[in-house]
N, C-alpha and C. Protein backbone atom coordinates (compact mmCIF):
# COMPACT_ATOMS: atom_id res chain seq x y z
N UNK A 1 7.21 -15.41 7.88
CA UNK A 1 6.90 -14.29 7.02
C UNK A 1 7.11 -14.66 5.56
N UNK A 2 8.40 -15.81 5.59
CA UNK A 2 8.51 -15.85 3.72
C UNK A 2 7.09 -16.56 3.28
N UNK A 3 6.58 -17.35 3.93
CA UNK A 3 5.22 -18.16 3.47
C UNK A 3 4.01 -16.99 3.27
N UNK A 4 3.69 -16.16 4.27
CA UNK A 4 3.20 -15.37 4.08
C UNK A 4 3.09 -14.62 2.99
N UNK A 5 4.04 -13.89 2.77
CA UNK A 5 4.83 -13.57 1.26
C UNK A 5 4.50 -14.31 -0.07
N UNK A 6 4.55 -15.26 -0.14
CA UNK A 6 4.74 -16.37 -0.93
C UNK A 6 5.72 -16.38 -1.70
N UNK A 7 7.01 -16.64 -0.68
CA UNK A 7 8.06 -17.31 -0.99
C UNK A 7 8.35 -18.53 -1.72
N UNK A 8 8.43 -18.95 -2.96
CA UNK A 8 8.53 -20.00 -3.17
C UNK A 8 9.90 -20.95 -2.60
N UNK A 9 9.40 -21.99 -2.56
CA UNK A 9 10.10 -23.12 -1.11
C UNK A 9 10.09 -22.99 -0.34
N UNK A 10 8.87 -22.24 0.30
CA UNK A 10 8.69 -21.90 2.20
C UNK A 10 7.29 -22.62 1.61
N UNK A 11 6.89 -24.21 1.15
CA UNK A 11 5.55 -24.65 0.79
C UNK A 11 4.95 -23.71 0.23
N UNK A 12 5.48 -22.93 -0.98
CA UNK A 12 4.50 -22.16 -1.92
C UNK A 12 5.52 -22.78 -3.65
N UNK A 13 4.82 -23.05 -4.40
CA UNK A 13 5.32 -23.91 -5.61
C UNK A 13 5.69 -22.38 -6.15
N UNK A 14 5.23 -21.12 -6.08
CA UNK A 14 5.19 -20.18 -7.40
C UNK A 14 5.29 -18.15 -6.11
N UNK A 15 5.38 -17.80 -6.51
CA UNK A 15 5.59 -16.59 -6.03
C UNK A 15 6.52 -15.49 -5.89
N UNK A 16 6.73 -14.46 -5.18
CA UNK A 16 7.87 -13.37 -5.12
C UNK A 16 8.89 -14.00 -4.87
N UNK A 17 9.99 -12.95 -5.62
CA UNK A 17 11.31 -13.93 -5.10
C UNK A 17 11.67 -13.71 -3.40
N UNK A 18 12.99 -14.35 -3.48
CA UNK A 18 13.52 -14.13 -1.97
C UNK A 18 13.77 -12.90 -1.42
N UNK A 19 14.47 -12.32 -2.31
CA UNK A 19 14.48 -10.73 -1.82
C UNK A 19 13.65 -10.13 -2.10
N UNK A 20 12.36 -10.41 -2.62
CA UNK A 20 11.44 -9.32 -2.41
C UNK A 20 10.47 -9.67 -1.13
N UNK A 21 10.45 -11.22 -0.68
CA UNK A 21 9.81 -11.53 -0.17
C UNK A 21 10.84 -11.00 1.40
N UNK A 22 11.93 -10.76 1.25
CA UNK A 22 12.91 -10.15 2.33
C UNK A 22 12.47 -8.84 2.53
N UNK A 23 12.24 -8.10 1.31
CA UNK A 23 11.84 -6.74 1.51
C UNK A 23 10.24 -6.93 2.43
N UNK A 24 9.45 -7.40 1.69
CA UNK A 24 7.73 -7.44 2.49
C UNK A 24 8.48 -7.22 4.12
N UNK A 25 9.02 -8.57 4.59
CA UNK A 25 9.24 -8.96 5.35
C UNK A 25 9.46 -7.94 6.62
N UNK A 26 10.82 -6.87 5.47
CA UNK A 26 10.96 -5.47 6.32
C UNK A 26 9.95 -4.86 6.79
N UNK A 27 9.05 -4.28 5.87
CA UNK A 27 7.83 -3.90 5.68
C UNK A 27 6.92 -4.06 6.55
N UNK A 28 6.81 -5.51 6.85
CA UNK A 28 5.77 -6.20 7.86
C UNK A 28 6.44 -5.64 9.21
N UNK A 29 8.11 -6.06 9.51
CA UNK A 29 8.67 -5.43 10.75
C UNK A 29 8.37 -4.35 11.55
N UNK A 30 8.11 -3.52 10.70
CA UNK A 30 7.70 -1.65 10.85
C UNK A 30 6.67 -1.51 10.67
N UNK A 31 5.30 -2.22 10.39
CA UNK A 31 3.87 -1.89 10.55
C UNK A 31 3.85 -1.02 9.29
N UNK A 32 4.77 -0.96 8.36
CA UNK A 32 4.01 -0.73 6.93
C UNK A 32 2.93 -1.97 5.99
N UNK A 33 2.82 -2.84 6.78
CA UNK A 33 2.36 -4.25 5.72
C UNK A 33 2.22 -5.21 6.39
N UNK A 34 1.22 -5.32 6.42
CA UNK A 34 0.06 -6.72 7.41
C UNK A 34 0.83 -7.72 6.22
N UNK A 35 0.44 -8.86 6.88
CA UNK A 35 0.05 -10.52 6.39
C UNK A 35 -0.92 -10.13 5.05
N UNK A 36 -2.37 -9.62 5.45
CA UNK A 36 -2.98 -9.93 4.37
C UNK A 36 -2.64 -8.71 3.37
N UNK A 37 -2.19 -7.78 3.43
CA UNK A 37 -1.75 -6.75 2.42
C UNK A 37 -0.19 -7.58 2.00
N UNK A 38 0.28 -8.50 2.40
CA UNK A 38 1.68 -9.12 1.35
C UNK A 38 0.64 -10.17 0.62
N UNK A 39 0.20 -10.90 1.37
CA UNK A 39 -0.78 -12.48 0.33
C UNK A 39 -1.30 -11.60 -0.90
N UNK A 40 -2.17 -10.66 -1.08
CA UNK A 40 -2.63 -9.83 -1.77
C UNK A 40 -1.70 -9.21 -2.91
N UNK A 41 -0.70 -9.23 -2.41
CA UNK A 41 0.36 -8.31 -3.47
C UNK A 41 1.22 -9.49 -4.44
N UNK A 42 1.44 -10.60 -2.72
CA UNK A 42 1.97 -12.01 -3.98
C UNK A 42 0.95 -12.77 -5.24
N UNK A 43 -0.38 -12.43 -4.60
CA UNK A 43 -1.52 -13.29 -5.23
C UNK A 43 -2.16 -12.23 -6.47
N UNK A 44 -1.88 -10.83 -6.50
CA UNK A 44 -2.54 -9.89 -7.66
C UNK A 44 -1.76 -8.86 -7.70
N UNK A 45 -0.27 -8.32 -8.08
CA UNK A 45 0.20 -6.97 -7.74
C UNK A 45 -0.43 -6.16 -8.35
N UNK A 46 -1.32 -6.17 -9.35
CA UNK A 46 -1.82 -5.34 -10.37
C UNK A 46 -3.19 -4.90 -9.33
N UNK A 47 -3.85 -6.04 -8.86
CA UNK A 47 -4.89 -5.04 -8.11
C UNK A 47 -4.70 -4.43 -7.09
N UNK A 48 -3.60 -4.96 -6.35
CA UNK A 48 -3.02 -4.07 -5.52
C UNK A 48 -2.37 -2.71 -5.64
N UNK A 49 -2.05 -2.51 -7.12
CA UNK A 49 -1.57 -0.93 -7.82
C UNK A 49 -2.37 -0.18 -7.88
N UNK A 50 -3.52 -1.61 -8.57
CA UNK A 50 -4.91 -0.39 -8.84
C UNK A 50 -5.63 0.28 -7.70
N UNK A 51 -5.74 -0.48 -6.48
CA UNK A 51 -6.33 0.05 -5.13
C UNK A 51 -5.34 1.03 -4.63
N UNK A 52 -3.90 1.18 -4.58
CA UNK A 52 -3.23 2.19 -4.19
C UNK A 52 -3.54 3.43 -4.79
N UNK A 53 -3.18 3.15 -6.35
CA UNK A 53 -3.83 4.24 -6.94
C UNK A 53 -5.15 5.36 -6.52
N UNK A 54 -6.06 4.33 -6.62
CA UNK A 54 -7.46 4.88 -5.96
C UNK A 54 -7.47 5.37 -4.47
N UNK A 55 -6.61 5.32 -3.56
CA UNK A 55 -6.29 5.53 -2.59
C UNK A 55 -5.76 6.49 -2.53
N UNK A 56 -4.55 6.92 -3.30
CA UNK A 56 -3.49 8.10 -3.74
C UNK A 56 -4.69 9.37 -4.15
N UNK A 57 -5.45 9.03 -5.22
CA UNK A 57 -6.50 9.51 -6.19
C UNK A 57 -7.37 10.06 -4.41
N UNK A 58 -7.83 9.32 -3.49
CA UNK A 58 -8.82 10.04 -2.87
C UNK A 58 -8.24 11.13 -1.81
N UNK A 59 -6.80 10.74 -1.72
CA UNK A 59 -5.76 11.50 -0.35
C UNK A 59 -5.58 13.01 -1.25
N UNK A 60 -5.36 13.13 -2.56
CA UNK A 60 -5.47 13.99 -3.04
C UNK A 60 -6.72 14.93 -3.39
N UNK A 61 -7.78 14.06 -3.27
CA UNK A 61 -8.90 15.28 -3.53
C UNK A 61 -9.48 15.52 -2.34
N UNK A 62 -9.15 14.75 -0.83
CA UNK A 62 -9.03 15.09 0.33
C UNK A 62 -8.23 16.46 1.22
N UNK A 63 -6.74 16.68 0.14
CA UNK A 63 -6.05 17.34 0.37
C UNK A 63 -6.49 18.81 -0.47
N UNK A 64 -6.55 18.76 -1.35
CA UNK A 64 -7.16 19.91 -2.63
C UNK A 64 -8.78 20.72 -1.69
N UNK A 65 -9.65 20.29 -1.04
CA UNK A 65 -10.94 20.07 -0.59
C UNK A 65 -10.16 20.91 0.82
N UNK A 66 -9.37 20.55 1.70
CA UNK A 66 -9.03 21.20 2.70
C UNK A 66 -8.53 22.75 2.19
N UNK A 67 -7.89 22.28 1.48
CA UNK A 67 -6.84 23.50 0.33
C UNK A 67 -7.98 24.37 0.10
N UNK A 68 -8.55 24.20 -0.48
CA UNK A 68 -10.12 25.37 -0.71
C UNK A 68 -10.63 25.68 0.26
N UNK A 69 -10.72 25.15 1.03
CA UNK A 69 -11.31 25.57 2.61
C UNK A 69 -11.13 26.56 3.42
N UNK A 70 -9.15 26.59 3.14
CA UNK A 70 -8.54 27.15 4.17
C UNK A 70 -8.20 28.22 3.56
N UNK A 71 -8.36 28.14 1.99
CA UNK A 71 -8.50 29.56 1.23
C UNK A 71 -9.57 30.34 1.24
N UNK A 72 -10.93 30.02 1.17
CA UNK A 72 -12.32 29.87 1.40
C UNK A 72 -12.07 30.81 2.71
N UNK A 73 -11.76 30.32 3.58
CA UNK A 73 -11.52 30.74 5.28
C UNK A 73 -10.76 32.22 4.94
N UNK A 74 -9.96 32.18 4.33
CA UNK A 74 -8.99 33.68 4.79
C UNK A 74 -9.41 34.48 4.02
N UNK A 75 -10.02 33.97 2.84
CA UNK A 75 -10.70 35.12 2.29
C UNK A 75 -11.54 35.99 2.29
N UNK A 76 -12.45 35.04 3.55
CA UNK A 76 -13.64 35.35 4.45
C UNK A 76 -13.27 36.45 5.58
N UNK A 77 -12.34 36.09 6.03
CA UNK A 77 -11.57 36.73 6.95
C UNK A 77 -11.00 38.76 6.33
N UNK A 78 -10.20 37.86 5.06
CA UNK A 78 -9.80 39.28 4.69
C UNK A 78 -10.73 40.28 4.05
């Protein structure tokens, strides 16, 4: 997992430190965080913020969209 990570001295010259690459590690344990979602985060954290973001950004207008719906619905009702 530390290579994965990119632990540097698990054959990676440059990358997360040890304890963060300990934390992924957790992460990976519990099915919060594949292999290729840590390479990704050691290799660009910034585009990896930016895709969360946009992710966060669509769960919310997913959630807002139900929210009108179910207001939409009772109002229909009442």
């Amino acid at each position: 997992m530390a290579a994965t990570a990119g632990v540097p001295g698990q054959g990676v010259r440059r990358g997360i430190s040890l304890e963060n690459g300990q934390r992924m590690a957790a992460a990976m344990s519990v099915g919060l965080l594949t292999e290729r979602s840590a390479r990704f985060i050691a290799e660009d954290p910034q585009a990896v913020i930016r895709a969360a973001q946009e992710l966060q950004a669509l769960v919310w207008d997913i959630m807002r969209a139900r929210y009108e719906e179910e207001c939409a619905d009772h109002t229909a009702i009442a």
